[in-house]
Protein backbone atom coordinates (compact mmCIF):
# COMPACT_ATOMS: atom_id res chain seq x y z
CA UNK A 1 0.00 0.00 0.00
CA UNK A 2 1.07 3.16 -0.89
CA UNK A 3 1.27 7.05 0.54
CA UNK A 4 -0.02 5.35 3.53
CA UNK A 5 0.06 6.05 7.01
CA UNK A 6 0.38 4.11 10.26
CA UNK A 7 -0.80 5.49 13.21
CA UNK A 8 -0.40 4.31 16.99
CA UNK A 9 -2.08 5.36 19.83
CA UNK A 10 -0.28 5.01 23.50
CA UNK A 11 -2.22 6.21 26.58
CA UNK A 12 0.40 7.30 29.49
CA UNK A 13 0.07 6.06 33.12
CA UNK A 14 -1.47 9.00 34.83
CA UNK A 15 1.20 8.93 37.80
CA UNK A 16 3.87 9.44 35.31
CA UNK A 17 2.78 12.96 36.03
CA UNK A 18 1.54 13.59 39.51
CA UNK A 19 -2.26 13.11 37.65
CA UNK A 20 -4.91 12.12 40.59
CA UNK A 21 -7.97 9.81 39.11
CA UNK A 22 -10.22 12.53 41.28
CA UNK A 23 -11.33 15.57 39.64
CA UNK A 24 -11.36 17.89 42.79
CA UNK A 25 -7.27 17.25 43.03
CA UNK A 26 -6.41 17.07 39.39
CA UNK A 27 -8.76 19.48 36.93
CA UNK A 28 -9.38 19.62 33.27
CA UNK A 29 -6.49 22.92 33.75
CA UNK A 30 -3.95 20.61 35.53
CA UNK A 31 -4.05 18.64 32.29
CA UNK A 32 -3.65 21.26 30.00
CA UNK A 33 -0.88 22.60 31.55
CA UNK A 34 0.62 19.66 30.89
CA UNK A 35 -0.41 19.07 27.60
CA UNK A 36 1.16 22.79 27.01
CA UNK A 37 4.24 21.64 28.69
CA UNK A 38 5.31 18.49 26.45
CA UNK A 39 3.76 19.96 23.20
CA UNK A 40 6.14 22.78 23.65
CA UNK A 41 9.16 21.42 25.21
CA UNK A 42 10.64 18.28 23.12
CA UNK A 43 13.27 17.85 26.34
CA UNK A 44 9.68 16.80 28.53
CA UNK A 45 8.62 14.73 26.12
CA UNK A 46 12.10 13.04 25.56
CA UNK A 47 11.78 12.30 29.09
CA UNK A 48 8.81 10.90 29.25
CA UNK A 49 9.99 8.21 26.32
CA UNK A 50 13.21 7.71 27.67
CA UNK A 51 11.25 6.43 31.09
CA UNK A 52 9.89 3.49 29.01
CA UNK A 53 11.85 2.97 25.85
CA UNK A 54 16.04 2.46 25.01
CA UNK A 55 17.42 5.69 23.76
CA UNK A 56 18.27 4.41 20.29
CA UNK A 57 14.12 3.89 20.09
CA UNK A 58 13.38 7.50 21.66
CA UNK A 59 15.60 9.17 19.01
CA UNK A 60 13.31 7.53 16.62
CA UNK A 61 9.97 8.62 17.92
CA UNK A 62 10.94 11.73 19.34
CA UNK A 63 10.07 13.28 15.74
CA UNK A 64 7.04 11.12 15.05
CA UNK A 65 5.79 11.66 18.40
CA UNK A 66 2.49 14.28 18.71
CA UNK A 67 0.65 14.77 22.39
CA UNK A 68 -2.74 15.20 21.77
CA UNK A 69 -4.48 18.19 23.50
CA UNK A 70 -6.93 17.45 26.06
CA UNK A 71 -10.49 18.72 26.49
CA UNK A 72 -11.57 21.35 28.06
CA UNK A 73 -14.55 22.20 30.96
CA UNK A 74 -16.40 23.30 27.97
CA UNK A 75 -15.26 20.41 25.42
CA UNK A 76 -16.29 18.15 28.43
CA UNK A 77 -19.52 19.87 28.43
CA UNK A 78 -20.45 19.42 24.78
CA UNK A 79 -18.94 16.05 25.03
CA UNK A 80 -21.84 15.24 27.09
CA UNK A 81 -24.40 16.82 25.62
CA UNK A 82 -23.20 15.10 22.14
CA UNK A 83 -23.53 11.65 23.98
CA UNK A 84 -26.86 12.40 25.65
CA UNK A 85 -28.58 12.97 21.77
CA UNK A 86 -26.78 10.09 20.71
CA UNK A 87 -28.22 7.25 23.44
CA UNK A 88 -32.00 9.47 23.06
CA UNK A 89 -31.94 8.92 19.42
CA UNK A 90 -30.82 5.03 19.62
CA UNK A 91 -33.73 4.11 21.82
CA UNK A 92 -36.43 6.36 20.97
CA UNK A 93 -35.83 6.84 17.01
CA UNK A 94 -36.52 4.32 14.30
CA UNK A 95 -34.07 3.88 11.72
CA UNK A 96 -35.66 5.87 9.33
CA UNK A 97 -35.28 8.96 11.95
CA UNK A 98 -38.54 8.80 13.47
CA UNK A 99 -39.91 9.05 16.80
CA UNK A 100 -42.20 6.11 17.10
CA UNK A 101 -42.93 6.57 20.79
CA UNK A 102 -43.86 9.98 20.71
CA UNK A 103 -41.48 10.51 23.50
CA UNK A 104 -39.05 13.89 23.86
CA UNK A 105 -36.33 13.79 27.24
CA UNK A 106 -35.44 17.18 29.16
CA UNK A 107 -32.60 17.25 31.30
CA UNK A 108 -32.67 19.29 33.83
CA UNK A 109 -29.75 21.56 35.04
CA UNK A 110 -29.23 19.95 38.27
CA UNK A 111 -28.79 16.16 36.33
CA UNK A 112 -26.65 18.04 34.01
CA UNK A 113 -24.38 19.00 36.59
CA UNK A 114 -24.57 15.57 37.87
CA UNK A 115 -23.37 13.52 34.98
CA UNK A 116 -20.96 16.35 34.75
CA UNK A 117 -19.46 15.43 38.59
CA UNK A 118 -19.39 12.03 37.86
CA UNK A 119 -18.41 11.39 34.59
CA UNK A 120 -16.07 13.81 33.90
CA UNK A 121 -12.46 12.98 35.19
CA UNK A 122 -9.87 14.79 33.45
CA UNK A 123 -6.98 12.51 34.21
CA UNK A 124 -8.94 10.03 32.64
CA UNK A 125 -9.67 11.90 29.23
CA UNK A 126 -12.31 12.04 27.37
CA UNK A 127 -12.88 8.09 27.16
CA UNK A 128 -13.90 7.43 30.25
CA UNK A 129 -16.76 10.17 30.02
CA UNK A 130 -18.14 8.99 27.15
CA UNK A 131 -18.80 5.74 28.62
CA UNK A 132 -19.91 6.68 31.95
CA UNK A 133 -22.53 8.98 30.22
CA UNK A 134 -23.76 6.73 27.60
CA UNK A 135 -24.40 4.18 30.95
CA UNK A 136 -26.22 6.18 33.12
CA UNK A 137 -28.22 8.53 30.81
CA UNK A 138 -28.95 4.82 29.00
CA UNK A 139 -29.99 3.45 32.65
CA UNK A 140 -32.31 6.40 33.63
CA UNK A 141 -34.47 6.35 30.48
CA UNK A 142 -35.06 2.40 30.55
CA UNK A 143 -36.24 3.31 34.28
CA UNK A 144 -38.01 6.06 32.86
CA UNK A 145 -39.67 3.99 30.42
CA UNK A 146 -40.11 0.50 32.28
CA UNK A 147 -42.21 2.93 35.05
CA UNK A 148 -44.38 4.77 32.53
CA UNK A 149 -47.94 3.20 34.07
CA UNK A 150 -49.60 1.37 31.54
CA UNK A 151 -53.29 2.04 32.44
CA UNK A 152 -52.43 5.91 33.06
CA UNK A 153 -53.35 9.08 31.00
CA UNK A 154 -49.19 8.84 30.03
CA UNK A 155 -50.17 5.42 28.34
CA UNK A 156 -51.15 6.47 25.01
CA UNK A 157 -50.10 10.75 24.63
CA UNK A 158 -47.10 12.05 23.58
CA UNK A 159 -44.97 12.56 26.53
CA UNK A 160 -42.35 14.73 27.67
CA UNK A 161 -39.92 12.85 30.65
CA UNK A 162 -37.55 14.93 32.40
CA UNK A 163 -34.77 13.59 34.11
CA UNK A 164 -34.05 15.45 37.58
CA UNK A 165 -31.25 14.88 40.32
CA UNK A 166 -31.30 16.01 44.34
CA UNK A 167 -28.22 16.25 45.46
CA UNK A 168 -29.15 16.81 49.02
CA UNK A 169 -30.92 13.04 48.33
CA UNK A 170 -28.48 12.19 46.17
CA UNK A 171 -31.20 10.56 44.20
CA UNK A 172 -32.02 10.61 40.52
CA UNK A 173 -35.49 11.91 40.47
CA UNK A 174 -37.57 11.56 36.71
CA UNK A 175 -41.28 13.28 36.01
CA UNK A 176 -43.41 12.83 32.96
CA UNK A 177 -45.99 15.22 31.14
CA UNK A 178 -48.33 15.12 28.95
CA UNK A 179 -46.78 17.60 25.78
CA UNK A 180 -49.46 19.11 24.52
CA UNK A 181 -51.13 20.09 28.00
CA UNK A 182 -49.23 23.24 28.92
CA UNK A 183 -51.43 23.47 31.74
CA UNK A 184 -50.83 19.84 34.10
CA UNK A 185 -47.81 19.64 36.40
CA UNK A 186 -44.82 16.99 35.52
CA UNK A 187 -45.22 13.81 37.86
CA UNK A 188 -42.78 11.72 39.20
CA UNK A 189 -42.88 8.45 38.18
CA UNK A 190 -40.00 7.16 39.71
CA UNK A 191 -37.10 7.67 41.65
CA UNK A 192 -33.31 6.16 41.88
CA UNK A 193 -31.15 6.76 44.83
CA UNK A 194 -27.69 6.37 43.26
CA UNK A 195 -23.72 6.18 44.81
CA UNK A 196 -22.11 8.94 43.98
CA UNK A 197 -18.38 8.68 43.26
CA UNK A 198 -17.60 12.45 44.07
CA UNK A 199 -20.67 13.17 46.81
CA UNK A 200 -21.44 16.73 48.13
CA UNK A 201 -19.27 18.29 50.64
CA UNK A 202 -22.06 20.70 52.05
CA UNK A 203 -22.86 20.01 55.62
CA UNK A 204 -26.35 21.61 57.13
CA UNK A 205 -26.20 22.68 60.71
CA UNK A 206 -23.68 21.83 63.09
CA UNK A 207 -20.73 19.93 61.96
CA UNK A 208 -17.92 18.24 63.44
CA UNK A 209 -15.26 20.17 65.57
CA UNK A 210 -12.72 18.23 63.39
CA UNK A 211 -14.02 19.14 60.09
CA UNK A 212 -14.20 23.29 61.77
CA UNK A 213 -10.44 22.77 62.81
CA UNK A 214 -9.56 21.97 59.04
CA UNK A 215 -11.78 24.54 57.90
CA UNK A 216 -9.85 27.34 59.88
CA UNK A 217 -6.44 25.71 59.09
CA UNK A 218 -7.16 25.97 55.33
CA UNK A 219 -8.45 29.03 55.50
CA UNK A 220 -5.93 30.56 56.90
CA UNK A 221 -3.78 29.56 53.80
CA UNK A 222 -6.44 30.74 51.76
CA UNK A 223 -7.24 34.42 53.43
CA UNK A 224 -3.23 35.38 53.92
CA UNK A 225 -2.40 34.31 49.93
CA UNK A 226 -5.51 36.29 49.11
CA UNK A 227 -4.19 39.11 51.60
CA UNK A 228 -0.46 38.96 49.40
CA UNK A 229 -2.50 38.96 45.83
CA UNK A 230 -1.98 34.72 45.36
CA UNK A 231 -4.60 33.12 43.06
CA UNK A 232 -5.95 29.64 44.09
CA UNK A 233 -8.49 27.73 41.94
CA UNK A 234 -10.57 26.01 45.21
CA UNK A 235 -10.63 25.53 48.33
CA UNK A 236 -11.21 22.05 49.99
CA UNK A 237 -11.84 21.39 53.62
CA UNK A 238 -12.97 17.56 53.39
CA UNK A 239 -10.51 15.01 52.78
CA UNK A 240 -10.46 13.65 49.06
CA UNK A 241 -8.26 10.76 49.81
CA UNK A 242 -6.21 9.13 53.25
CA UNK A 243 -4.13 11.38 54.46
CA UNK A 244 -5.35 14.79 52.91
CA UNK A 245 -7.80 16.68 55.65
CA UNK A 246 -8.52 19.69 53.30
CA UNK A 247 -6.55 21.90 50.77
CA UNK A 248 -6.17 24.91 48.82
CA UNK A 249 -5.16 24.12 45.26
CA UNK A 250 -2.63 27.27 44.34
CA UNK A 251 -2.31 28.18 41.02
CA UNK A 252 1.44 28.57 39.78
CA UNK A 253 2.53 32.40 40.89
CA UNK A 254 5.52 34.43 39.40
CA UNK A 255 8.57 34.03 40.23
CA UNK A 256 9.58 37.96 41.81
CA UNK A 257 10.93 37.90 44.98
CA UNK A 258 8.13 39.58 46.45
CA UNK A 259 5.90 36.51 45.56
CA UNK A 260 8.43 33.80 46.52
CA UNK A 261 8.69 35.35 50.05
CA UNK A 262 4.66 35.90 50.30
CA UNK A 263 3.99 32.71 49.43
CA UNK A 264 6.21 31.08 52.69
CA UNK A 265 4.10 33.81 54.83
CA UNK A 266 0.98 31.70 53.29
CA UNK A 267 2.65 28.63 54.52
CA UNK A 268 2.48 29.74 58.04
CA UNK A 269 -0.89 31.52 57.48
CA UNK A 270 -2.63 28.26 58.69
CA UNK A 271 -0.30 27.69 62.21
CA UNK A 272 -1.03 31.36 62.50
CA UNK A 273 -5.47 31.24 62.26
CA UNK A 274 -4.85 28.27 64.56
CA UNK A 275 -3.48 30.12 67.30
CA UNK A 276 -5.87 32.59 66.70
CA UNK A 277 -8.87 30.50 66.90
CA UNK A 278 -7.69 27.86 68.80
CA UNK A 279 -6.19 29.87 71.75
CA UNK A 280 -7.27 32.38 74.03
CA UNK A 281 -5.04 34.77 73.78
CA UNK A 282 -2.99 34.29 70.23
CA UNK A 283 -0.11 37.25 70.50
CA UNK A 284 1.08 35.16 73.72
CA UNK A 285 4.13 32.97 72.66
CA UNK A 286 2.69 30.29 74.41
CA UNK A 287 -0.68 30.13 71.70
CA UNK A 288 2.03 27.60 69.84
CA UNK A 289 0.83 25.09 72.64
CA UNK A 290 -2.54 25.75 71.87
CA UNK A 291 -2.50 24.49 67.79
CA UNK A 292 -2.15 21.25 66.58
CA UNK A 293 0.04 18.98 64.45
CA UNK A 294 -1.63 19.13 61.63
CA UNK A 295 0.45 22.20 59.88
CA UNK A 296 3.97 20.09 60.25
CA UNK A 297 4.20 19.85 56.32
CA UNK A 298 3.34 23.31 55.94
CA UNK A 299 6.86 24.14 58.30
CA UNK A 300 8.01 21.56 55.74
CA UNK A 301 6.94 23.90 52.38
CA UNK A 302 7.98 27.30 54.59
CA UNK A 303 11.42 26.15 55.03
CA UNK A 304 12.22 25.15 51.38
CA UNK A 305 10.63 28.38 50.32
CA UNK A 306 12.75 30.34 52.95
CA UNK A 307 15.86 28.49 52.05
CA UNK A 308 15.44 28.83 48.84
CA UNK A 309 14.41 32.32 48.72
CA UNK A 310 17.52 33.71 51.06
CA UNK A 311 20.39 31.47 49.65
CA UNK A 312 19.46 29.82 46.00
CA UNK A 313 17.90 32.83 44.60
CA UNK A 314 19.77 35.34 46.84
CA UNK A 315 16.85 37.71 48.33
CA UNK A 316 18.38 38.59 51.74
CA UNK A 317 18.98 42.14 51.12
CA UNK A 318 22.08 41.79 53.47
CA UNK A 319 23.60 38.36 52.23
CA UNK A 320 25.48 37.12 49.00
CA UNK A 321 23.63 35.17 45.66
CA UNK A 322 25.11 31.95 45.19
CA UNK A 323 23.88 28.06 44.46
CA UNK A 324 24.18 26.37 47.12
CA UNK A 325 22.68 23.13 45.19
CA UNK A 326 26.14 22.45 43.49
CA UNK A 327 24.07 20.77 40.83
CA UNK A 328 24.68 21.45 37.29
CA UNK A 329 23.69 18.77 34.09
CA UNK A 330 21.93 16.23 36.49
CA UNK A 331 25.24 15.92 38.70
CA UNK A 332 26.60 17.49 41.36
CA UNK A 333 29.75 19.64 40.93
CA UNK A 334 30.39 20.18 44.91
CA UNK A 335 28.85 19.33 48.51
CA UNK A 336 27.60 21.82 50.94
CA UNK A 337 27.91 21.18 54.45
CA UNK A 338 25.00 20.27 56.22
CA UNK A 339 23.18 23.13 57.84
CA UNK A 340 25.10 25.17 60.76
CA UNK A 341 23.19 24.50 64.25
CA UNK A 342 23.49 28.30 64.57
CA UNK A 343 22.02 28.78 61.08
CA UNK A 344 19.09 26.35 61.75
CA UNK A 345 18.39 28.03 64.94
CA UNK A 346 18.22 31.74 63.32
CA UNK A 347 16.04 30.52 60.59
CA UNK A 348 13.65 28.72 63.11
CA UNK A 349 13.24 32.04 64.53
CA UNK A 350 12.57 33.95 61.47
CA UNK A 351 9.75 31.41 60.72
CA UNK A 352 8.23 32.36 64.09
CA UNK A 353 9.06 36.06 63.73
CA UNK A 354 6.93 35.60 60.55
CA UNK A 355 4.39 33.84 62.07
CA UNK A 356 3.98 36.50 64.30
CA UNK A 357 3.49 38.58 62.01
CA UNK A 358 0.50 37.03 60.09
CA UNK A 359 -1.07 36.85 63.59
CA UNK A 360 -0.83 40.84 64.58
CA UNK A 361 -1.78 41.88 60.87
CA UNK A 362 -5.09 39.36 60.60
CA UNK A 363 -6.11 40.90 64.19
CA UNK A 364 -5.52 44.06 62.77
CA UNK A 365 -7.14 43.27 59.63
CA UNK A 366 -10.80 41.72 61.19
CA UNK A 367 -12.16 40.79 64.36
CA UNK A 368 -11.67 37.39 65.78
CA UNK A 369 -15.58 37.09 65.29
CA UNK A 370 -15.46 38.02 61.84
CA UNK A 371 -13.39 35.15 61.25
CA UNK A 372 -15.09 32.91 63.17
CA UNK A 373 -18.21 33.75 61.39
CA UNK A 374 -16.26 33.28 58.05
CA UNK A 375 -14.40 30.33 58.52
CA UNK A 376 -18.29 28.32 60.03
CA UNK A 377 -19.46 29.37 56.67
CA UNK A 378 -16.83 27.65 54.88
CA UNK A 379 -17.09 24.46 56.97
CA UNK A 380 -20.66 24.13 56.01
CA UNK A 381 -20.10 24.76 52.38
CA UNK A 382 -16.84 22.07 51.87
CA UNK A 383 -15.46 23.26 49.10
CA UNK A 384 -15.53 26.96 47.42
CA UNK A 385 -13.87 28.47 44.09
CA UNK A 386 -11.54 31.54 44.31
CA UNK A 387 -14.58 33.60 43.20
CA UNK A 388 -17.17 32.33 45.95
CA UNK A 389 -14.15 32.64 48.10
CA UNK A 390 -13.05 36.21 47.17
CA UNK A 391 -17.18 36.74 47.90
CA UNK A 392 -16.94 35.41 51.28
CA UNK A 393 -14.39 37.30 52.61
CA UNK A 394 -15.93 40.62 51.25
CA UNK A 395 -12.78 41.44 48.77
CA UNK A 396 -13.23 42.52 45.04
CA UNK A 397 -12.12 39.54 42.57
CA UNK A 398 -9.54 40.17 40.07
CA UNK A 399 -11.08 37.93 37.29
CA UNK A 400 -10.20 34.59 35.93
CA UNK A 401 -6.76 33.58 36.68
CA UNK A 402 -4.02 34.55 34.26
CA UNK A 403 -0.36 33.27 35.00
CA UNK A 404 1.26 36.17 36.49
CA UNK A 405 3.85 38.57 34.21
CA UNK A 406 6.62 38.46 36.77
CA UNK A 407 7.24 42.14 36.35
CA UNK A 408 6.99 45.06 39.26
CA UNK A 409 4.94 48.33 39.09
CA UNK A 410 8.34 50.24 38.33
CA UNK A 411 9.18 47.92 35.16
CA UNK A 412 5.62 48.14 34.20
CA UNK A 413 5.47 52.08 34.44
CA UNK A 414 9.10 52.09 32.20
CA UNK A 415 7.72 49.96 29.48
CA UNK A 416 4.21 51.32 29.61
CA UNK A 417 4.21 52.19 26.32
CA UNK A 418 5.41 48.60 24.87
CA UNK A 419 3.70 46.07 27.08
CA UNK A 420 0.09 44.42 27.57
CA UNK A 421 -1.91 46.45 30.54
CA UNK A 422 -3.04 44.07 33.49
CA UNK A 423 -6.60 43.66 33.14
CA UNK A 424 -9.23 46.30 35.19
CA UNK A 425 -10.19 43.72 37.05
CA UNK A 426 -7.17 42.66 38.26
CA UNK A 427 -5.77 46.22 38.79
CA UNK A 428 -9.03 47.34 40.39
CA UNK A 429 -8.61 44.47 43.19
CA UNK A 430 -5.38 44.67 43.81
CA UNK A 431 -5.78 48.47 44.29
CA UNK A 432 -8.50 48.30 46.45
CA UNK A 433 -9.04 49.22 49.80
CA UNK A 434 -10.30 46.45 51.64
CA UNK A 435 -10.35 45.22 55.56
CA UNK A 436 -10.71 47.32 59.37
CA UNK A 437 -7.47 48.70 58.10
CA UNK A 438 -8.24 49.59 54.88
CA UNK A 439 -5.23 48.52 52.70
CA UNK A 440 -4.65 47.31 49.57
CA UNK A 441 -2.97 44.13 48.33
CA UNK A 442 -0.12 46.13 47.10
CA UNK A 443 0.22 48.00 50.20
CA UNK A 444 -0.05 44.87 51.97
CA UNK A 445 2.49 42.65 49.85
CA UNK A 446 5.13 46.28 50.63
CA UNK A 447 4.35 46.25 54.61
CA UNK A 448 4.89 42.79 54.69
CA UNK A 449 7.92 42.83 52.95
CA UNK A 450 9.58 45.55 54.86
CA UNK A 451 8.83 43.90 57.97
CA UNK A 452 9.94 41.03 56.60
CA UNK A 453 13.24 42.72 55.89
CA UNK A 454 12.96 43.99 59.51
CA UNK A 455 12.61 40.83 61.02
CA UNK A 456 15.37 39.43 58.81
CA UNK A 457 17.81 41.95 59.94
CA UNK A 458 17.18 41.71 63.56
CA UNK A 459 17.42 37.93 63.77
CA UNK A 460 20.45 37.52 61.86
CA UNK A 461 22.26 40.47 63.49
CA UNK A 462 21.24 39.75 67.30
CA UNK A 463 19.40 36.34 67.07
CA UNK A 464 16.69 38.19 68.85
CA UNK A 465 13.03 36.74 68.55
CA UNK A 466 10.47 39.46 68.23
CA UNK A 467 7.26 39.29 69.98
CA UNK A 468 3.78 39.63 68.79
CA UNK A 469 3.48 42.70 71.47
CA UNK A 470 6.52 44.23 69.48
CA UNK A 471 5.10 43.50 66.50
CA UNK A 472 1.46 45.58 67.10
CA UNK A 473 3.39 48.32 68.82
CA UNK A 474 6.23 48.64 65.70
């Protein structure tokens, strides 16, 4: 045969990179950020190859070799809908295109958004919806159907069945009604409780003191990113898997020094809510007694980011710029001693002095009852988007998330004339007054990093811990 072409298809392990078979921990974005990642780096994709194949075979391929882009939330969405006609028209039309049984099927918006929640997993492309919606939209009109009664007015007219879902009930709920009489209500004819893979997070009334405790810890990650202009796609506060309590799913910031540094402070933003909420007095250096356990991998993240931050990408305004790595084409070129006792010590202490930073500003900032009130909302809701999130805490969103330029207002204001303006939404929030104190991001992201600065300074000069009592009164 020929002018012919043979082509293979290979689907990837979704470990191979960090992909989670659970929508709320890796999205339809998380995916395309991939996709963008090997489709425009060949070195990632070489990589990928050279995990499964001999070299001489990756130089091959790596020229033939095409990633093909995933779907979208919206490609998802008319995935569905494309599947939905397809099983209505196999069972209710002849093959001649007719509809023998008289028979039209609404869906409401509520089952829409449940065959969204359950069949769409993005680590699992666009396979596994298509299945999973062709099953249970096939499943709900044979129920539909099997439960039309016989001896009833439905028996004989032309009927229109709508398919409805509770979630509260989590039950699939599905009415019929006559089509031509605009006038009669639909009735239900039957209902199907159903397990849902992904089930609501809401809670109504009280809920558990544990779930509240993860609620505030996670906020507090949440409201001091927000505080420092960080954008986060959700926030979680019930576990998705063993071993996760909650989480707020960060999108990837810029890499200026001023965002580096304010995202450690949102490290320690949930050990600092805790103390607040979880201790009678939180300024007292003693309020560390008071929090739990639960924030030891967030010291974990704050001390890479601080290390990183002071001696990799050299942002102590008082200390040298050098790699301290040693790493260079996959090998190391020299060893570093491990870390100085007396370094260790100072950089403990510049955690806390951080710490106790976030504590006096988010006193300063609202009243413990406003975040009490705040963070009880959350618990009851599970889960919230950066928007509903942004609405919660009464601050103005700045829009759907763009990756950040990586440029400051100076180097904007130079190159005014030959660069892309920030959107108004974005420039209006992080511009606008907002809190007791009545500060902007920007303003906040500059006090923060001056007394960061401060802090730095005092530590690594006198190895003097400053007090939350200092801290107000400064």
């Amino acid at each position: 045969m020929r002018s012919a072409f043979i082509f293979i298809t290979m689907n990837f392990a979704v470990d191979r990179f960090g992909f989670s078979a659970d929508p709320r921990l890796t999205s339809a974005d998380d995916v395309m950020q991939a996709w963008q990642r090997l489709s425009s780096t060949p070195m990632a994709v070489k990589e990928i190859l050279g995990s499964m194949f001999l070299p001489e075979t990756v130089s091959r391929l790596l020229s033939r070799f095409t990633i093909m882009k995933p779907l979208t939330v919206v490609d998802y969405k008319k995935l569905i809908d494309v599947q939905v006609e397809s099983v209505i028209h196999s069972r209710l039309f002849d093959k001649d295109g007719r509809n023998v049984g008289r028979i039209e099927i609404k869906l409401s918006p509520k089952y829409k958004f449940y065959l969204f929640s359950e069949a769409v997993i993005p680590s699992e492309g666009a396979r596994h919806t298509v299945v999973t919606v062709q099953s249970k939209i096939a499943s709900d009109i044979e129920a539909a159907l099997n439960n039309i009664p016989k001896s009833s007015k439905f028996s004989t007219a032309p009927l229109l069945i709508t398919l409805d879902f509770s979630e509260a009930k989590e039950t699939v709920i599905i009415k019929a009604q006559i089509t031509d009489d605009k006038l009669s209500q639909p009735e239900v004819i039957v209902r199907r409780a159903v397990a849902l893979q992904f089930p609501s997070v809401k809670a109504k009334g009280k809920v558990k003191a544990d779930r509240m405790r993860t609620t505030a810890h996670e906020f507090g990650h949440a409201f001091v990113g927000l505080q420092l202009g960080h954008r986060f796609e959700q926030i979680v506060v019930v576990s998705p898997k063993p071993g996760i309590g909650g989480y707020v799913k960060f999108n990837e910031n810029n890499q200026l020094a001023t965002s580096l540094i304010s995202h450690v402070f949102a490290s320690l933003g949930s050990r600092a809510i805790e103390r607040i909420v979880m201790s009678e007095n939180p300024t007292d250096p003693k309020s560390v007694l008071a929090i739990t356990s639960g924030p030891s991998n967030d010291i974990q993240q704050a001390t890479l980011q601080l290390f990183n931050a002071l001696y990799e990408f050299g942002f102590d305004p008082g200390g040298g710029t050098i790699d301290r790595n040693f790493i260079m084409g996959g090998g190391k070129y020299a060893d570093y001693a491990s870390l100085p006792h007396d370094l260790a010590e100072k950089l403990g202490l510049l955690l806390r002095n951080m710490e106790n930073l976030i504590i006096t500003d988010l006193l300063k900032v609202h009243t413990q009852d406003w975040y009490v009130e705040k963070i009880a909302t959350l618990a009851r809701a599970g889960a919230m988007t950066e928007k509903d999130f942004y609405s919660l805490v009464e601050n103005a969103y700045p829009g759907e998330y763009a990756k950040g330029d990586g440029v400051t207002t100076h180097f904007r204001s130079l190159f005014a004339k030959y660069i892309e303006a920030p959107s108004k939404a974005k420039t209006t929030a992080m511009k606008m007054k907002q809190g007791d104190q009545k500060t902007s991001i920007e303003e906040n992201v500059d006090r923060y990093m001056a007394k960061f600065v401060t802090v730095l300074e005092n530590i690594f000069k006198t190895k003097k811990p400053t007090s939350c009592e200092q801290l107000l009164t400064d």
